[in-house]
Protein backbone atom coordinates (compact mmCIF):
# COMPACT_ATOMS: atom_id res chain seq x y z
CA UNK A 1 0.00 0.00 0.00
CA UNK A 2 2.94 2.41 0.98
CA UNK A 3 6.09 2.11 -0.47
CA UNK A 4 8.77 5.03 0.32
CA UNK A 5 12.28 5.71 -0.10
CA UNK A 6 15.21 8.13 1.24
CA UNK A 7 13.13 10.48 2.37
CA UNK A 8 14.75 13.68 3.87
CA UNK A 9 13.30 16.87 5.42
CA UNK A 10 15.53 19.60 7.26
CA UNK A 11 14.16 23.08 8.53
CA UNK A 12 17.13 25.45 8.43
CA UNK A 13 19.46 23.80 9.82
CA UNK A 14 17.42 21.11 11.50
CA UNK A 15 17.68 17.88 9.77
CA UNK A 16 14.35 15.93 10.84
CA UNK A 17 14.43 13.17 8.43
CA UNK A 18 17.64 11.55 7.67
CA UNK A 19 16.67 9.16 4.70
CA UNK A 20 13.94 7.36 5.69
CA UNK A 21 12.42 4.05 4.21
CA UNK A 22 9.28 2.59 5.13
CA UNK A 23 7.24 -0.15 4.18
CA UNK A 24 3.43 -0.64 4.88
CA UNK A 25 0.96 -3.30 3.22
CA UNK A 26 -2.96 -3.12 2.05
CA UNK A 27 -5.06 -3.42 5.19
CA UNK A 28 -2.38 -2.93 8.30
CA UNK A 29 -2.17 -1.08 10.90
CA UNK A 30 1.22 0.48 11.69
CA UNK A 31 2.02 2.45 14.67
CA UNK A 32 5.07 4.77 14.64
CA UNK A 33 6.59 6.01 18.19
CA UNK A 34 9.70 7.61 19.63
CA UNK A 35 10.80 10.79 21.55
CA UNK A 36 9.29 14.02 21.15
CA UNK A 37 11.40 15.48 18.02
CA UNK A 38 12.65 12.44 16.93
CA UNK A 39 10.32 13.24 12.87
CA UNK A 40 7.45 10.84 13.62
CA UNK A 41 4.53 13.66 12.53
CA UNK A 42 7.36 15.08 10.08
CA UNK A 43 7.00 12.05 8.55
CA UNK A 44 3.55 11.47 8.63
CA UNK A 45 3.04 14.75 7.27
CA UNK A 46 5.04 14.09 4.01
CA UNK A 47 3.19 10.76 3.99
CA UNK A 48 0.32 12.00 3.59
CA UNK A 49 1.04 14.48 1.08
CA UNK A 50 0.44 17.30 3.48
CA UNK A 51 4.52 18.14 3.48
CA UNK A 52 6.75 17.57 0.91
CA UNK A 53 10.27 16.05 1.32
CA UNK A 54 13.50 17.78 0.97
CA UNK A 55 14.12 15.98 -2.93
CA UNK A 56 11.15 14.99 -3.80
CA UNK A 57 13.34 14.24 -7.23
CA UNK A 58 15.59 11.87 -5.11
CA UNK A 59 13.03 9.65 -3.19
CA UNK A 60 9.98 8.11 -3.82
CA UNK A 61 6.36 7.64 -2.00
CA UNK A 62 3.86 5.13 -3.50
CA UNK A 63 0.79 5.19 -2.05
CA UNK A 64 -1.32 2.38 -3.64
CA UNK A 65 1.04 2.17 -6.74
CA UNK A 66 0.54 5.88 -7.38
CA UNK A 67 3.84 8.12 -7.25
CA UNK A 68 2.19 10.77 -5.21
CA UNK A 69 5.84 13.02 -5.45
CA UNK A 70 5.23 13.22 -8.88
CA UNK A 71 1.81 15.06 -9.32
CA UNK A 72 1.39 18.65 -9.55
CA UNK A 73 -0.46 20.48 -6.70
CA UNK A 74 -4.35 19.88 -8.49
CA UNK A 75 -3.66 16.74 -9.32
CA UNK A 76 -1.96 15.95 -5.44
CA UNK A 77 -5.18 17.63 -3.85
CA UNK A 78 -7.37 15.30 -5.79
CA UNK A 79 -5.30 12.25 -5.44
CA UNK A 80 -5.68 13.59 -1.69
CA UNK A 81 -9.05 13.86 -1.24
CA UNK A 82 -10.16 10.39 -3.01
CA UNK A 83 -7.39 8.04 -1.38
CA UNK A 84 -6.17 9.49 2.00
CA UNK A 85 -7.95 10.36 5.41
CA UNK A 86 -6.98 11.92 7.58
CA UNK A 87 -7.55 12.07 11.54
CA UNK A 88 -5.75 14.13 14.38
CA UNK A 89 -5.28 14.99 17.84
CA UNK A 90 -8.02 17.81 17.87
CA UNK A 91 -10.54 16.95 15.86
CA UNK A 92 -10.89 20.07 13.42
CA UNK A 93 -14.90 20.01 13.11
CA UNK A 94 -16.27 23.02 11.63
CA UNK A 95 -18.69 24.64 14.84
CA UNK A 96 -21.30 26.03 12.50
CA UNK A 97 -22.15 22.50 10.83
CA UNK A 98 -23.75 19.54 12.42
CA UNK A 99 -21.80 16.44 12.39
CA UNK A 100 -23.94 15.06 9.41
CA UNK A 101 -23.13 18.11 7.39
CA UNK A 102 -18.99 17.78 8.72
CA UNK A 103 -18.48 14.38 7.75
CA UNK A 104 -20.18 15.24 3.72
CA UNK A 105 -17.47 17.46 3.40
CA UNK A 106 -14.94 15.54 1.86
CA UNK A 107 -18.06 14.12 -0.64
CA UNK A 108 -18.70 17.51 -1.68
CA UNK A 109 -15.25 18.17 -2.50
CA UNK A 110 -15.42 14.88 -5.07
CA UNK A 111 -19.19 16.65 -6.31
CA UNK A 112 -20.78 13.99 -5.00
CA UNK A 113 -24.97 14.40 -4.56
CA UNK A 114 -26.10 15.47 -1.56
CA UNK A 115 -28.66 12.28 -1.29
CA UNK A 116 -25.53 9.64 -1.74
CA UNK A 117 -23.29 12.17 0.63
CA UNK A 118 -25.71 11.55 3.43
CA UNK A 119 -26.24 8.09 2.86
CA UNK A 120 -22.64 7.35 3.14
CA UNK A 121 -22.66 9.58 6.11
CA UNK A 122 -25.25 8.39 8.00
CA UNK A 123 -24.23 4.70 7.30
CA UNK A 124 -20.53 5.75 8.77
CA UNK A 125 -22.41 7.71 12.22
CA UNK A 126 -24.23 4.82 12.59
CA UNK A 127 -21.94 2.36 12.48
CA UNK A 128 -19.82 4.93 15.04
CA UNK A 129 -22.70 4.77 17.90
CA UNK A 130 -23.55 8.10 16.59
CA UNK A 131 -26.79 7.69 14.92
CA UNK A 132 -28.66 10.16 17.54
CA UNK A 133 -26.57 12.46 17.42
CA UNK A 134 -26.24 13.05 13.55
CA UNK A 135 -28.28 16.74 13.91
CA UNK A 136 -25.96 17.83 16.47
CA UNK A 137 -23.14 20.84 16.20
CA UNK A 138 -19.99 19.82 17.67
CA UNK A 139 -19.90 21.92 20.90
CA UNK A 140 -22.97 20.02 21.53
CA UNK A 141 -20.83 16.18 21.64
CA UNK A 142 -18.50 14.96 24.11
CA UNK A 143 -14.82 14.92 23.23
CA UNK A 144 -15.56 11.16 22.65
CA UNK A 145 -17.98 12.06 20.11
CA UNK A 146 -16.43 14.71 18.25
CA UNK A 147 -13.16 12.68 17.91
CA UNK A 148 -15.81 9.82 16.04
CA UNK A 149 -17.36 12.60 13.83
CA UNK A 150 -13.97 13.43 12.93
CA UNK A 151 -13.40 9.59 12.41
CA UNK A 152 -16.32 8.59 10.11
CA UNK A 153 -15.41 12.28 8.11
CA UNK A 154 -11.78 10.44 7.43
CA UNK A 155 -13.74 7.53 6.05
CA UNK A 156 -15.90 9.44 3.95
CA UNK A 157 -14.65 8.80 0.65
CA UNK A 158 -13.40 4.99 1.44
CA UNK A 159 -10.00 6.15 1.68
CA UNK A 160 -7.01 3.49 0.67
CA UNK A 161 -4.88 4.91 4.05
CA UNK A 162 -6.35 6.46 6.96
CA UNK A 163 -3.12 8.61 8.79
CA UNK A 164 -4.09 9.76 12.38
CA UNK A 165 -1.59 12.26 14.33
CA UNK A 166 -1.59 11.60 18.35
CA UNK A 167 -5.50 10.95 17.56
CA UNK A 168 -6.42 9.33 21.13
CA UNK A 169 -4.10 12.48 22.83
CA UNK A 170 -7.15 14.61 23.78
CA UNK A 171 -9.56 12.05 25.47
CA UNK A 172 -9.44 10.68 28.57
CA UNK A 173 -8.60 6.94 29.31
CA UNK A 174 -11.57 5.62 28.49
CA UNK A 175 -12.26 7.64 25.73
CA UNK A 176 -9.21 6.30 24.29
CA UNK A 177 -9.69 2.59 24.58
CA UNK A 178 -12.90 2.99 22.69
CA UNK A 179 -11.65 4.77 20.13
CA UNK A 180 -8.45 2.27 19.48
CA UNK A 181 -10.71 -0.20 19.38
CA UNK A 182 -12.48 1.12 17.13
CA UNK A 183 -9.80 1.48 14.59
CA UNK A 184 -9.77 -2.63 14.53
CA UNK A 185 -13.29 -2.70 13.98
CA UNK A 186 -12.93 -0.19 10.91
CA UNK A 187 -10.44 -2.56 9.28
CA UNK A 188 -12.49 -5.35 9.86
CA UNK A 189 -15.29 -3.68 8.68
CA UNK A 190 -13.95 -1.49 5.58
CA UNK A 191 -10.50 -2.53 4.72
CA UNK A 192 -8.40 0.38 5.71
CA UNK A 193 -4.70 0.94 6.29
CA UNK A 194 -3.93 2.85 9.08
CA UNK A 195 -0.50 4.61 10.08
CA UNK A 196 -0.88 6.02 13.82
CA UNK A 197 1.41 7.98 15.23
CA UNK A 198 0.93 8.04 19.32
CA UNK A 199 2.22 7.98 22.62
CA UNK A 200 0.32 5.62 23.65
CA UNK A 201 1.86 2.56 24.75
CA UNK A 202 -1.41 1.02 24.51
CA UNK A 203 -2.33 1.66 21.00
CA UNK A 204 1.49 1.56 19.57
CA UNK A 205 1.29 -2.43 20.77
CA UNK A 206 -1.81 -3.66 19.78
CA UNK A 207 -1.02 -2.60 15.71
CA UNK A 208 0.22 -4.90 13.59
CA UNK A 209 3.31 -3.60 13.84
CA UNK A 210 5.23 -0.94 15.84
CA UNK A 211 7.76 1.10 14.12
CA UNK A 212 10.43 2.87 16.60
CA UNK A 213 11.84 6.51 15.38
CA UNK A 214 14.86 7.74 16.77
CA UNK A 215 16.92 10.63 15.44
CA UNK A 216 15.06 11.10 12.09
CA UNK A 217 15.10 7.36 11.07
CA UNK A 218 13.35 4.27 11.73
CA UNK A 219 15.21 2.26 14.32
CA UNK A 220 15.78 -1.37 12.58
């Protein structure tokens, strides 16, 4: 599913990412974890096409057999929007839109109708517990809840990878058992890769596999 090479990021004189190569297959999940500083978002970052490495001429980052360091900015915010979701530590609802009307965002990006939209939607809030609470804004959920909205909006468009930054860091204990949980689930259910990045011991051991950074590389 991922496939990337030498990849190198430095700001100024900071060198974050020191070559890195990393390996991921169709349907995993991956956790990556190591010291503050040590490029573990940095890296997730120019995974996800957010960030864009030092060379992008002298690596290479395959996502799903696609050279994503190769596509112009249009065609990288489509390739975006229809393969990759995206979750993170805060979950970046928009206040004035119920959490139906958040999670059809990334839909109406790809011009999908309204009707199939909140089909999808619904079907995802549903299947997240959240089925009562699909007409409500987001300072009207519990963190719990909003982190789920934010969930099933990263799932919108059946993405190939699902990327999630520290995504358990903002609820309490409980809240973040559920939601790691949930992530299983989700492959089970839909197929998804996921790449977490966390400090949780937790949630780094029960992936599939656990990927240690230290110093801008992964440790072997």
């Amino acid at each position: 599913m991922i496939q990337a090479t030498n990849i190198h990021k430095s700001y100024g004189d900071l060198e974050v990412l020191k070559g890195v190569d990393i390996n991921i297959g169709k349907g995993e999940i991956v956790s990556i974890v190591g010291a503050s500083g040590a490029g573990k978002t940095t890296l997730l970052q120019i995974l996800g096409t957010l960030d864009k490495p030092d060379d992008p001429a002298g690596c290479s980052i395959r996502i799903n057999k696609q050279e994503v360091n190769r596509l112009n900015d249009k065609q990288l915010a489509r390739f975006r929007n229809d393969h990759i979701g995206f979750i993170f530590q805060f979950h970046q609802l928009l206040p004035e839109f119920t959490a139906l009307e958040n999670v059809c965002l990334p839909a109406y990006i790809q011009k999908k109708s309204k009707a199939e939209a909140e089909a999808r939607a619904k079907e995802l809030l549903e299947f997240l517990g959240l089925a009562n609470r699909i007409d409500h804004k987001p300072d009207a959920l519990s963190g719990g809840e909003q982190q789920r909205v934010a969930v099933a909006r990263a799932l919108m468009n059946k993405p190939d990878v699902v990327f999630a930054d520290e995504p358990s860091g903002n609820l309490d204990s409980e809240g973040a058992e559920k939601l790691h949980r949930l992530f299983f689930d989700l492959r089970e259910q839909f197929g998804q890769t996921f790449v977490i990045v966390t400090h949780n011991r937790e949630l780094a051991d029960m992936a599939d596999r656990k990927l240690v950074m230290v110093d801008g590389l992964i440790e072997q």
